[in-house]
Protein backbone atom coordinates (compact mmCIF):
# COMPACT_ATOMS: atom_id res chain seq x y z
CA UNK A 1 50.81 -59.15 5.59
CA UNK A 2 52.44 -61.53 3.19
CA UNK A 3 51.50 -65.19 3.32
CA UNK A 4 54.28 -67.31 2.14
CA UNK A 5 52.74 -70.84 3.03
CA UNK A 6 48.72 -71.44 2.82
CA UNK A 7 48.74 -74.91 4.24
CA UNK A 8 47.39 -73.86 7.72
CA UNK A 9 45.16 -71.24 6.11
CA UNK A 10 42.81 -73.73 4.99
CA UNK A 11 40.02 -73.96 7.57
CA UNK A 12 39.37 -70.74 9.03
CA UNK A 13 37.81 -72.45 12.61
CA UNK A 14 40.55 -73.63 13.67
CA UNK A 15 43.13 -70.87 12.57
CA UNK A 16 42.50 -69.24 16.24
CA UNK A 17 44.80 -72.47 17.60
CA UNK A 18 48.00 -71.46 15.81
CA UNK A 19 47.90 -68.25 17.47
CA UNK A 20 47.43 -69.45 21.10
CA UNK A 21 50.94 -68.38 22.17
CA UNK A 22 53.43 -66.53 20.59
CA UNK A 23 56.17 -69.37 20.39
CA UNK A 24 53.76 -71.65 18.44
CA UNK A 25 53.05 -69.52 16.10
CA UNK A 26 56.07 -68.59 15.23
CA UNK A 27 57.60 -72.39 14.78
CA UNK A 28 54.71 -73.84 12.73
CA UNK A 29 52.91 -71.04 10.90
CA UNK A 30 54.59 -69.40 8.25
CA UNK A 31 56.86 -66.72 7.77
CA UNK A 32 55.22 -63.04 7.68
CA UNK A 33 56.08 -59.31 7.60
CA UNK A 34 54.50 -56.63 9.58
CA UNK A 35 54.39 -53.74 8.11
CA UNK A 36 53.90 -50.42 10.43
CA UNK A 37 52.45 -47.06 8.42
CA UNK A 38 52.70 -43.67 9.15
CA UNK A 39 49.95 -42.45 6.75
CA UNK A 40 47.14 -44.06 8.94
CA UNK A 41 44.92 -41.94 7.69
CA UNK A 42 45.47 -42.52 4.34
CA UNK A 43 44.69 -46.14 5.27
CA UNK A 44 41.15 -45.37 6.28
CA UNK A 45 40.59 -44.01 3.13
CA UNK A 46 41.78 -46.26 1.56
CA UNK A 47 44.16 -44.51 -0.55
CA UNK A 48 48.36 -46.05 -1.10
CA UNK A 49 50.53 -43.97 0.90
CA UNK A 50 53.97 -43.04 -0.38
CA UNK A 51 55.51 -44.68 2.26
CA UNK A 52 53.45 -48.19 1.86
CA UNK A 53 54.10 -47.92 -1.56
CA UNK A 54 58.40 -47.56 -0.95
CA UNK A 55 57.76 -51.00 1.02
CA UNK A 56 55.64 -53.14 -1.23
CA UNK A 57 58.24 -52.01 -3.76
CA UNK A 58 61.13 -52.89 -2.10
CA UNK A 59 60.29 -55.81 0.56
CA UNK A 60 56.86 -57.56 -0.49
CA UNK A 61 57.51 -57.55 -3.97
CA UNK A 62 60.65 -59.93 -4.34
CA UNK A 63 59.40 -62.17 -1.90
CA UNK A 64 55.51 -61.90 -3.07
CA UNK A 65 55.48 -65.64 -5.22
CA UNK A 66 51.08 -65.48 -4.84
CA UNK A 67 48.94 -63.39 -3.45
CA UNK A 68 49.04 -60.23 -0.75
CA UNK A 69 46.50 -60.70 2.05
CA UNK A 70 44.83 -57.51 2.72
CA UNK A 71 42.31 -56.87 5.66
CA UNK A 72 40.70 -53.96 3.38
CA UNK A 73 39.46 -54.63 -0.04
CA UNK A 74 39.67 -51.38 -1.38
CA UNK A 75 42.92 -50.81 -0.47
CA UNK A 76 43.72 -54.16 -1.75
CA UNK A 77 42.36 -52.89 -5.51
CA UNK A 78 44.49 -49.86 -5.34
CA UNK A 79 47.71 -52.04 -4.90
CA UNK A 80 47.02 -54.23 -7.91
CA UNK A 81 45.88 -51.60 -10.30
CA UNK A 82 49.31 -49.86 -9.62
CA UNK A 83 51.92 -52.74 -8.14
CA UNK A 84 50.15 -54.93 -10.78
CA UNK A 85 50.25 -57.61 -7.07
CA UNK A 86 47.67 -60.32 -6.39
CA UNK A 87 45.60 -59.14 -3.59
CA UNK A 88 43.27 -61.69 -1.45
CA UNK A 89 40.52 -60.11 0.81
CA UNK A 90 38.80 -63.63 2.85
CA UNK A 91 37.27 -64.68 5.92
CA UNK A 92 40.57 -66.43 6.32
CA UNK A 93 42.27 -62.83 5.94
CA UNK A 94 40.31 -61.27 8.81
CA UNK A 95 41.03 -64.40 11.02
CA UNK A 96 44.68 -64.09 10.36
CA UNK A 97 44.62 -60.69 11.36
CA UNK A 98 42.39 -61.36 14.43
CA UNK A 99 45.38 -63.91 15.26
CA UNK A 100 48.10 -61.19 14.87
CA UNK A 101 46.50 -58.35 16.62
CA UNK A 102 46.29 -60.95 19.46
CA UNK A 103 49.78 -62.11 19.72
CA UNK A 104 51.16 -58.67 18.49
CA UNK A 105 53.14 -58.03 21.83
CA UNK A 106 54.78 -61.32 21.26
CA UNK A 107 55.43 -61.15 17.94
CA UNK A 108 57.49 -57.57 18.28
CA UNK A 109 60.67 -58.15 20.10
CA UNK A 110 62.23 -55.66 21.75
CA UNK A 111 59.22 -53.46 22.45
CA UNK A 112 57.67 -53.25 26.01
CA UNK A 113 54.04 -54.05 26.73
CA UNK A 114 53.43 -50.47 28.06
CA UNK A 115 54.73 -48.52 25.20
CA UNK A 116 52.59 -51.10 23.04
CA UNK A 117 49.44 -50.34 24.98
CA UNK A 118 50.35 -46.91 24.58
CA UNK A 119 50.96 -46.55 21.34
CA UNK A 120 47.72 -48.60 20.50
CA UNK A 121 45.83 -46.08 22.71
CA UNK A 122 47.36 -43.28 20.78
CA UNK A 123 46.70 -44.86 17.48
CA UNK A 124 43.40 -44.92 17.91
CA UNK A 125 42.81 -41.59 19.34
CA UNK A 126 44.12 -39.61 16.22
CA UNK A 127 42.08 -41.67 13.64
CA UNK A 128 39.55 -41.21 16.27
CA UNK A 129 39.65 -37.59 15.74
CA UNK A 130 40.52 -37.96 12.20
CA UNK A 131 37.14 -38.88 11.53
CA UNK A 132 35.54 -37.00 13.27
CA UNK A 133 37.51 -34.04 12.18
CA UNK A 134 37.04 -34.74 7.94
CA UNK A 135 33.94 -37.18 7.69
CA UNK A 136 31.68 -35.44 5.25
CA UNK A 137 28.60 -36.46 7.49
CA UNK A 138 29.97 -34.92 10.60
CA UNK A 139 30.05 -31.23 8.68
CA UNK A 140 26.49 -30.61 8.69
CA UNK A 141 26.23 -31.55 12.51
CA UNK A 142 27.13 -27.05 13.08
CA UNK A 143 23.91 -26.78 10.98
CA UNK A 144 21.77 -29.37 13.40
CA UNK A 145 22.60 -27.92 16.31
CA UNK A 146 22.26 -24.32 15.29
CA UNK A 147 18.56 -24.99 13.94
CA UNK A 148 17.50 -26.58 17.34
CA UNK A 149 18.91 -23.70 19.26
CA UNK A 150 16.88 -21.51 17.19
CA UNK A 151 13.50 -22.90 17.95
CA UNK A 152 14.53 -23.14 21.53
CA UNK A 153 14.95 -19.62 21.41
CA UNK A 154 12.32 -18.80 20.23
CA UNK A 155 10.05 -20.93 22.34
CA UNK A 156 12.10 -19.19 25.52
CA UNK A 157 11.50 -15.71 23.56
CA UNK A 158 7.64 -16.74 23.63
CA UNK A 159 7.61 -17.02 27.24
CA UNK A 160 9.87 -14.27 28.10
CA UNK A 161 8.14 -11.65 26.30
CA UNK A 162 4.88 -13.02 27.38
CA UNK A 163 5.22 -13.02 31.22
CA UNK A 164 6.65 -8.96 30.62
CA UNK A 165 3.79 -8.29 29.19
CA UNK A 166 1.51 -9.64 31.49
CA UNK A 167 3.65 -8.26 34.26
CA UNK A 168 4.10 -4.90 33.52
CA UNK A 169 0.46 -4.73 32.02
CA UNK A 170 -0.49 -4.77 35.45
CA UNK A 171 1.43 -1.26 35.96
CA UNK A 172 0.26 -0.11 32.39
CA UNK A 173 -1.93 -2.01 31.14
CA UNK A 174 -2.70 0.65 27.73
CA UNK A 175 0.78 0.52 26.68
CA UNK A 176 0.30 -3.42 25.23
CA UNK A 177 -1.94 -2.27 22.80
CA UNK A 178 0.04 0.73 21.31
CA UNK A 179 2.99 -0.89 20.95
CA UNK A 180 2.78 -4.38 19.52
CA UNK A 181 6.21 -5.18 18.58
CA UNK A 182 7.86 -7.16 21.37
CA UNK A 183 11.22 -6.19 20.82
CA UNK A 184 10.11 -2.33 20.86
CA UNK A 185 7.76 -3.26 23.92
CA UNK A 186 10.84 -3.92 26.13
CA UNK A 187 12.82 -1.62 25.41
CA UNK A 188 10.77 1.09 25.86
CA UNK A 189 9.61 -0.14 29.21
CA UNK A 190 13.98 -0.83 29.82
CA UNK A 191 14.48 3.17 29.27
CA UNK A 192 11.30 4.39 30.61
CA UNK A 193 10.53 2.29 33.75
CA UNK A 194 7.35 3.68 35.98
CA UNK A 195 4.49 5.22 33.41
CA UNK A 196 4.99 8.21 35.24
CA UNK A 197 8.29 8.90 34.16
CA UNK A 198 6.98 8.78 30.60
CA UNK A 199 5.96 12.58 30.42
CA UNK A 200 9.30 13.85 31.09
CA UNK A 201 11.07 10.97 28.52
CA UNK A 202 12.30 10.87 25.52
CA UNK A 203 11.81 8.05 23.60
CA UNK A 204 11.52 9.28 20.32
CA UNK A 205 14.44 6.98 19.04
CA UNK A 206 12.52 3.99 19.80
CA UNK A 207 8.98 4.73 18.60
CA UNK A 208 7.55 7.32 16.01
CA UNK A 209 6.56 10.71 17.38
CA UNK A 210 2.71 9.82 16.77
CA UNK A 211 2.80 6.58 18.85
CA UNK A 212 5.34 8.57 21.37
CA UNK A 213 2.17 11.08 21.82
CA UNK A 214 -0.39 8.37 22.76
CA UNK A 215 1.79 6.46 24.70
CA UNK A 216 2.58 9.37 26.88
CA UNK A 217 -0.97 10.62 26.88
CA UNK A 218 -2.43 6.62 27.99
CA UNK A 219 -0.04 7.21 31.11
CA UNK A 220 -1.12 10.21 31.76
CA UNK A 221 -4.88 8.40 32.24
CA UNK A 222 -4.27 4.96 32.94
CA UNK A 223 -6.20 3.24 34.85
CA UNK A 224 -3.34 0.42 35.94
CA UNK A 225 -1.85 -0.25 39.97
CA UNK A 226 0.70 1.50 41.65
CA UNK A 227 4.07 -1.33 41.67
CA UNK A 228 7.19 0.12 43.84
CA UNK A 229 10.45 0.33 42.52
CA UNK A 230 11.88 -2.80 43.38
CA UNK A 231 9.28 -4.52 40.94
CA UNK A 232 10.34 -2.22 38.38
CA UNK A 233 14.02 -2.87 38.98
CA UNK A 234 12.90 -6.89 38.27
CA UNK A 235 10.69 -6.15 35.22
CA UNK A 236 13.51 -3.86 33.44
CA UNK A 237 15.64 -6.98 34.21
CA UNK A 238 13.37 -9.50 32.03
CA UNK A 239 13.56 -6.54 29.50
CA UNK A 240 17.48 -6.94 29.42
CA UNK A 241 17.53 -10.81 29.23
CA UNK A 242 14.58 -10.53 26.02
CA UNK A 243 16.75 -7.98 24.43
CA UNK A 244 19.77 -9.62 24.69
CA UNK A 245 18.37 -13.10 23.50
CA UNK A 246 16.38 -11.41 20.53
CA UNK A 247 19.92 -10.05 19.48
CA UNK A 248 21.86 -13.63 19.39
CA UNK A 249 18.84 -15.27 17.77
CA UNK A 250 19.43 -12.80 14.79
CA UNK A 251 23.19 -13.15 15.37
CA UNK A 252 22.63 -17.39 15.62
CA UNK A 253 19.77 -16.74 11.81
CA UNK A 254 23.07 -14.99 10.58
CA UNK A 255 25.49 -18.13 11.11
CA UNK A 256 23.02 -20.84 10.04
CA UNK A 257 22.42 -18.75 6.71
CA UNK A 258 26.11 -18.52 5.89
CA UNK A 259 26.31 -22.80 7.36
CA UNK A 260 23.90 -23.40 4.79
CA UNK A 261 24.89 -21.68 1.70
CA UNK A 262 28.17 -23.16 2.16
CA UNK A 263 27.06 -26.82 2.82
CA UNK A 264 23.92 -26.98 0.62
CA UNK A 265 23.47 -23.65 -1.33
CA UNK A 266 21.02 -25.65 -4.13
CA UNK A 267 18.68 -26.75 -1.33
CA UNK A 268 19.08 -23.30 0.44
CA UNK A 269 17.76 -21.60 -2.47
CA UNK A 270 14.98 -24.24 -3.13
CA UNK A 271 13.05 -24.08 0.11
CA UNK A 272 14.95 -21.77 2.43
CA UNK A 273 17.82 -21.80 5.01
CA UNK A 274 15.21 -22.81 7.95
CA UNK A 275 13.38 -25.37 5.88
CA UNK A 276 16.32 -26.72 4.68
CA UNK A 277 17.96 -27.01 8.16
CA UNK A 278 15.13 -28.83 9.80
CA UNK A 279 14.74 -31.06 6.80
CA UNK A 280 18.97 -31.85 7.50
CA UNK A 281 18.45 -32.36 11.36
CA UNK A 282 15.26 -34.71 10.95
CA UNK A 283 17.13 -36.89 8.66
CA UNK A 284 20.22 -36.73 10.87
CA UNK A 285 22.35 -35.68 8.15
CA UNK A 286 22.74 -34.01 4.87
CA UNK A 287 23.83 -37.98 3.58
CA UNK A 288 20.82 -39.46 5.12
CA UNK A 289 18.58 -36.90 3.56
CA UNK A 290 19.91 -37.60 0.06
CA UNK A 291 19.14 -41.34 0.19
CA UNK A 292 15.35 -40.40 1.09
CA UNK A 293 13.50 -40.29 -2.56
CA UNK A 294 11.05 -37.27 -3.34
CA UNK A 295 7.49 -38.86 -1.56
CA UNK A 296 9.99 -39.25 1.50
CA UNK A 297 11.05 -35.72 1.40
CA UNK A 298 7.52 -34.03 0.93
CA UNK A 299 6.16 -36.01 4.16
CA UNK A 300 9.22 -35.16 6.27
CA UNK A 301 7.68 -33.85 9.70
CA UNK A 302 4.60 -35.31 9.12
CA UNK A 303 4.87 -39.14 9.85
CA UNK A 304 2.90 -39.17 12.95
CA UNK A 305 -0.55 -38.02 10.75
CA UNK A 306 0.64 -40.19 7.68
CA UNK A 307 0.54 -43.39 10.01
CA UNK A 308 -2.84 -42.53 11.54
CA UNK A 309 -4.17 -41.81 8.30
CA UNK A 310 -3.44 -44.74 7.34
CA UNK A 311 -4.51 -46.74 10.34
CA UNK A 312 -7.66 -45.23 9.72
CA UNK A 313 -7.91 -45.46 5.87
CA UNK A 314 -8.54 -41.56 5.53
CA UNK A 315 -6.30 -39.60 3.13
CA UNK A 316 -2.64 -39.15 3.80
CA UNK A 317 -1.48 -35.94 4.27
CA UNK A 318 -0.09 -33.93 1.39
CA UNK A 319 2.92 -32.06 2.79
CA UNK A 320 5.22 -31.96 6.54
CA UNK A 321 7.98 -29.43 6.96
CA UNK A 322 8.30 -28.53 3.26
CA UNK A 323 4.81 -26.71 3.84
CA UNK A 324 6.58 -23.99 5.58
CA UNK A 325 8.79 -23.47 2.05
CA UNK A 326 7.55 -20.18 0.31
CA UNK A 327 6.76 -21.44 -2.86
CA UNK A 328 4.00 -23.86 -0.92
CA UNK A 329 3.27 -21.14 1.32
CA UNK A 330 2.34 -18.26 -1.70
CA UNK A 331 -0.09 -20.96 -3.44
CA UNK A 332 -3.92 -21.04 -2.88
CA UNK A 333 -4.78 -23.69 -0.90
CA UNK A 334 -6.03 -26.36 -4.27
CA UNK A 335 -2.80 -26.40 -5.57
CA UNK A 336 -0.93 -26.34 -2.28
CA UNK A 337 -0.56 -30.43 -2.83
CA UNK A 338 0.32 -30.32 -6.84
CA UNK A 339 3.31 -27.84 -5.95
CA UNK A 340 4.66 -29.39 -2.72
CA UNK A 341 5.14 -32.61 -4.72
CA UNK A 342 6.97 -30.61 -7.35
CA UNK A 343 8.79 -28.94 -4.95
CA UNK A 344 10.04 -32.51 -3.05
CA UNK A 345 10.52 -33.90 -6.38
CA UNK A 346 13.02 -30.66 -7.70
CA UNK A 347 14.31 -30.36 -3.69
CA UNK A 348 15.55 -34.48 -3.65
CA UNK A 349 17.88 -33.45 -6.59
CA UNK A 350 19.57 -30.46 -5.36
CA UNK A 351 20.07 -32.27 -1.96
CA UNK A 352 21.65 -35.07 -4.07
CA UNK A 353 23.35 -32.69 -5.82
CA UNK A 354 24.85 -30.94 -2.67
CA UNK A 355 26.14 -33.98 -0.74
CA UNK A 356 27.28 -35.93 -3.28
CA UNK A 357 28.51 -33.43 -6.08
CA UNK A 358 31.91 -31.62 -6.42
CA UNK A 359 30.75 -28.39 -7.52
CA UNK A 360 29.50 -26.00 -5.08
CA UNK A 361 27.75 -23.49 -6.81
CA UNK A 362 23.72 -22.73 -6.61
CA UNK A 363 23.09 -22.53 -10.25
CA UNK A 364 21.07 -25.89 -10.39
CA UNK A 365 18.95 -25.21 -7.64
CA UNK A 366 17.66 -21.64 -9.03
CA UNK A 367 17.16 -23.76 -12.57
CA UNK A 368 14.75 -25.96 -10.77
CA UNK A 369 13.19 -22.93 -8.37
CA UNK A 370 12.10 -21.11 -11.67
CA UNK A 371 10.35 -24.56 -13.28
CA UNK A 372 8.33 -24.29 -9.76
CA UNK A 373 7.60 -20.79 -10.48
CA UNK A 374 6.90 -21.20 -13.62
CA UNK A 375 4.61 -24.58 -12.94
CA UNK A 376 2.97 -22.34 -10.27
CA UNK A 377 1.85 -19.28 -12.55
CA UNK A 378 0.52 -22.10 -14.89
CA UNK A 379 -1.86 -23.64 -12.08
CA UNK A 380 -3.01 -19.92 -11.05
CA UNK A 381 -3.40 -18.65 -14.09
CA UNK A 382 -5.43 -22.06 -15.68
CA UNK A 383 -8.88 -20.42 -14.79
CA UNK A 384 -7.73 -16.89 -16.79
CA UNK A 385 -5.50 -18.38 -19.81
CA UNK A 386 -5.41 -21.47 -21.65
CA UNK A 387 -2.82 -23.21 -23.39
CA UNK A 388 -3.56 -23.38 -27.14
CA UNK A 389 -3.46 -26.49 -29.36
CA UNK A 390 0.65 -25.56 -30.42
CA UNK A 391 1.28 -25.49 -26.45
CA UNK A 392 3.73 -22.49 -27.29
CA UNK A 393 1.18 -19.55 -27.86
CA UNK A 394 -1.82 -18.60 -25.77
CA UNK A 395 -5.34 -18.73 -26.53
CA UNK A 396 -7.72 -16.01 -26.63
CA UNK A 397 -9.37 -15.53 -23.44
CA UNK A 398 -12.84 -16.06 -23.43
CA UNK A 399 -15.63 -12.96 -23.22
CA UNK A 400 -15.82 -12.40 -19.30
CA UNK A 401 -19.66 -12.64 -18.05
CA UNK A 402 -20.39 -11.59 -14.51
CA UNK A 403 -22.63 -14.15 -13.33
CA UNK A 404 -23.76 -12.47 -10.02
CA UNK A 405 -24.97 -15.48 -7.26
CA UNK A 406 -26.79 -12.83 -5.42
CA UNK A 407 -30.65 -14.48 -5.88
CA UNK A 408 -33.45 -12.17 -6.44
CA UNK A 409 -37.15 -12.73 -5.50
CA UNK A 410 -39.71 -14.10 -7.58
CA UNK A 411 -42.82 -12.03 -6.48
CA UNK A 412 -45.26 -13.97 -8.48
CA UNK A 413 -45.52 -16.89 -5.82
CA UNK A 414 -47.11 -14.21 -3.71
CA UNK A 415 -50.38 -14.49 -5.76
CA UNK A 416 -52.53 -17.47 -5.38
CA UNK A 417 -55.03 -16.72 -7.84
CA UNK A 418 -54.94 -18.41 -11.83
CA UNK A 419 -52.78 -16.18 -13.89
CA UNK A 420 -56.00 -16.99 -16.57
CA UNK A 421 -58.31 -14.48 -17.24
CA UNK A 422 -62.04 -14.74 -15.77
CA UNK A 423 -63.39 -14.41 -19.45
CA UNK A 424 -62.58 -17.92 -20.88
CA UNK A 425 -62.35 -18.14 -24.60
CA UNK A 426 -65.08 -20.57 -26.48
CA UNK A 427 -62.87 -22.92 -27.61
CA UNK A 428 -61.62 -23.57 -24.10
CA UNK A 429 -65.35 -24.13 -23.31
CA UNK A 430 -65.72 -26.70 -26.25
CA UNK A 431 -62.91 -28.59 -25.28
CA UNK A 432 -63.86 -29.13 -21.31
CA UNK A 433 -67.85 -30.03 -23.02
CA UNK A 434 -65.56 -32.71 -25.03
CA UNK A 435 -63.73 -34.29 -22.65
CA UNK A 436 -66.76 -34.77 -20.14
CA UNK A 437 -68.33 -36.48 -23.08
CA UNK A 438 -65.64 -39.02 -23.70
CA UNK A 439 -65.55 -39.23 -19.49
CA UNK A 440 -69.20 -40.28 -19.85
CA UNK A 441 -68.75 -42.81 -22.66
CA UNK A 442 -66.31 -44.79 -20.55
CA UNK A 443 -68.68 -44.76 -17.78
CA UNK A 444 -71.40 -46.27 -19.75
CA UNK A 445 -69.30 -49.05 -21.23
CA UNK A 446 -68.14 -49.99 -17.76
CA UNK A 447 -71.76 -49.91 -16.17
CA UNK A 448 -72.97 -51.97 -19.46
CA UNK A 449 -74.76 -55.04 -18.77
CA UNK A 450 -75.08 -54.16 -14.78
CA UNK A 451 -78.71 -53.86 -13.00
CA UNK A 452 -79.36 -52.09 -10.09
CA UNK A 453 -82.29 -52.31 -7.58
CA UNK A 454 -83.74 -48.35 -7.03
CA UNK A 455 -86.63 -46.94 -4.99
CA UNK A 456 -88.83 -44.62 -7.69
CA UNK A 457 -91.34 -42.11 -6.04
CA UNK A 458 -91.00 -43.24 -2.69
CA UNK A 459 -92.69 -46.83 -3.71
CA UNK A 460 -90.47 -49.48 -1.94
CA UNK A 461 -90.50 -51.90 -4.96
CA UNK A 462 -87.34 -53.49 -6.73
CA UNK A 463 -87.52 -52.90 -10.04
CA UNK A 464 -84.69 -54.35 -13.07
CA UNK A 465 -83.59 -51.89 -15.15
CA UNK A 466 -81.09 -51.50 -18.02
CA UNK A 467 -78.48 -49.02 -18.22
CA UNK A 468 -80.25 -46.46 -20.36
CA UNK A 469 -83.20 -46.69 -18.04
CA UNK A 470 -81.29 -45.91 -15.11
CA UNK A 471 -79.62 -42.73 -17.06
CA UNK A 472 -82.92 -41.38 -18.03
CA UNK A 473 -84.55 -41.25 -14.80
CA UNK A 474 -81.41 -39.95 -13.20
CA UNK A 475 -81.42 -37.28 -15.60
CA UNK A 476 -85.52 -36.68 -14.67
CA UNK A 477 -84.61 -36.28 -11.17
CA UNK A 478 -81.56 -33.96 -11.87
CA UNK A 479 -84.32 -31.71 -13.80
């Protein structure tokens, strides 16, 4: 829209009160040109149409003296880098265009209300499905809904195969633990039916001859109830529908691999089609995902534990959905955490790289899948090799010593006799006579000076003596 006259343009409250009918708008506001385009879409985008271009040419330009109001800003830079126009983009724009869009009926002559609302209505509808139709975030929506039909199926496959177990185990029970492939498990029971009928059968293209020969020598004993045939009839049936499910879940793995590599071929070969799916579908979209950073992307699936961990003040957990990658999955479990934050750290770039890159090719993502490779035969390998001083060549390994932790038994803490011999040596003798020497020294020096009252021969008389006195006639009565 080109405004010729900006006098009632300048306060955007009240602008809504020039367009309250369409006569008084047109008598005091100023003059303006509608322009109508048939590249709509190009609008959205954006982008100058050939068409819009023809006009602004031909029409705006003579009679542009200012500036070009434009209710989209980008579009308005495209027209002045190539018209070389003076675009404004303003509150007071998107008023103005509030007021037109009202009074639009009015302001077209000639034109009936009905075909307006009409064409309005039809307007709408095709950038509708425009959008919908080319919006980059709407692509990956195939790959959403195709990974959470998967695990549906394969929770419904659980069941399935479960309760046909269980049911015909009742019938024969021995035949569960032959065969333990589901898939094989019903059909074999689908061609065979009751045990009995498994003598004269041959289901050789099913199972190997050696499992064919126990299976049909288990019927031939088994120990499990007689079922009639209208139970049969129903458990063939649950064979069918497991068969037939087990086939589109590998036709369904088939599309979603193919969705994948064509969407997001880096992250496919990072961490798998089904990783890389359910990482897609729990951010809601392969745009949403690349605006998550690396920590974001390793704890993915997980947010419920990281939360109570730290409600609790415990550690967080190391890894969510990108634990089920094989890289993570292949590592012992004490570097599990080092290489799952590689692995978020390489897999944020090649998701960045797939939604918001040109080139579609998987060469960046196999670059970064061999630096994890290569990062995990380091960590494995760190208790084998080690990295010399250079950091190019390797060491030599060290002399390998088998330290066995198997304890043996000491038997000498059986014996609780001395381990010294009954004849003692003299100078062991001299030096136990020395120290009870010195012993008695210090025992004289501390009873120095001290008298003590004793009874001598049995005469009850107190008598003072020293401490020499009282040795000797302790020593008398020792002799």
């Amino acid at each position: 829209n080109l405004v010729l006259n900006e006098k009632k343009l300048q306060e955007v409250d009240s602008l809504w009160k020039e367009f309250e009918t369409p006569e008084k708008e047109g008598k005091e506001t100023v003059s303006l040109v509608f322009l109508f385009y048939t590249a709509s879409t190009a609008l959205v985008e954006g982008k100058l149409s050939k068409n819009l271009k023809k006009i602004l040419k031909k029409i705006v330009a003579k009679d542009a003296h200012e500036q070009l109001a434009v209710a989209d800003a980008k579009l308005g830079g495209v027209i002045k880098d190539k018209l070389n126009l003076s675009c404004i983009h303003s509150p007071m724009v998107t008023e103005l265009m509030r007021g037109i869009r009202s009074q639009i009926e009015g302001l077209i002559t000639g034109l009936p209300s009905r075909e307006m609302a009409a064409m309005c209505l039809g307007l709408a509808h095709s950038l509708s499905r425009y959008k919908l139709k080319f919006s980059p975030d709407k692509v990956d929506t195939m790959i959403i809904q195709a990974i959470s039909l998967l695990d549906d199926l394969d929770k419904e496959l659980n069941n399935y195969i479960m309760r046909c177990r269980e049911w015909y185990g009742w019938h024969f029970p021995e035949l569960g633990k032959i065969i333990t492939d589901n898939l094989t498990y019903c059909k074999c029971v689908r061609k065979v039916g009751d045990r009995t009928n498994f003598a004269s059968s041959d289901v050789s293209d099913i199972l190997p001859e050696e499992i064919e020969e126990d299976v049909k020598a288990a019927a031939e004993i088994s120990m499990g109830t007689e079922v009639s045939e209208e139970d049969i009839n129903n458990i063939i049936h649950l064979c069918d529908q497991v068969i037939e499910i087990s086939e589109y879940r590998t036709q369904l793995y088939d599309y979603l691999k193919n969705r994948m590599m064509a969407i997001a071929p880096n992250l496919t070969v990072m961490v798998g089609e089904l990783v890389g799916a359910r990482l897609i579908a729990h951010a809601g979209s392969l745009l949403n995902l690349a605006k998550h950073p690396a920590s974001t992307v390793q704890l993915l699936g997980a947010e419920k534990a990281l939360f109570r961990a730290l409600k609790t003040k415990r550690d967080t957990p190391k890894f969510g959905l990108i634990y089920h990658a094989s890289l993570v999955g292949q590592t012992n479990t004490k570097n599990k955490g080092k290489i799952s934050r590689m692995l978020a750290a390489k897999t944020a770039l090649t998701i960045r790289y797939d939604a918001l890159g040109e080139n579609t090719s998987a060469e960046m993502g196999a670059e970064n899948r061999l630096k994890v490779e290569t990062r995990l035969r380091l960590l494995e390998e760190r208790g084998i090799r080690r990295i010399s001083g250079t950091g190019k060549a390797l060491a030599r390994t060290d002399k390998y010593q088998n330290k066995s932790e198997v304890k043996i038994f000491d038997p000498s803490g059986d014996s609780t006799l001395p381990a010294v011999s009954k004849k003692r040596k003299i100078q062991e003798v001299e030096d136990q006579d020395t120290e009870v020497a010195v012993k008695a020294k210090k025992l004289k020096a501390e009873m120095k000076g001290y008298t003590q009252c004793v009874t001598w021969e049995g005469k009850k008389r107190k008598r003072n003596m020293t401490l020499s006195q009282f040795c000797e006639n302790l020593s008398q009565i020792w002799a």
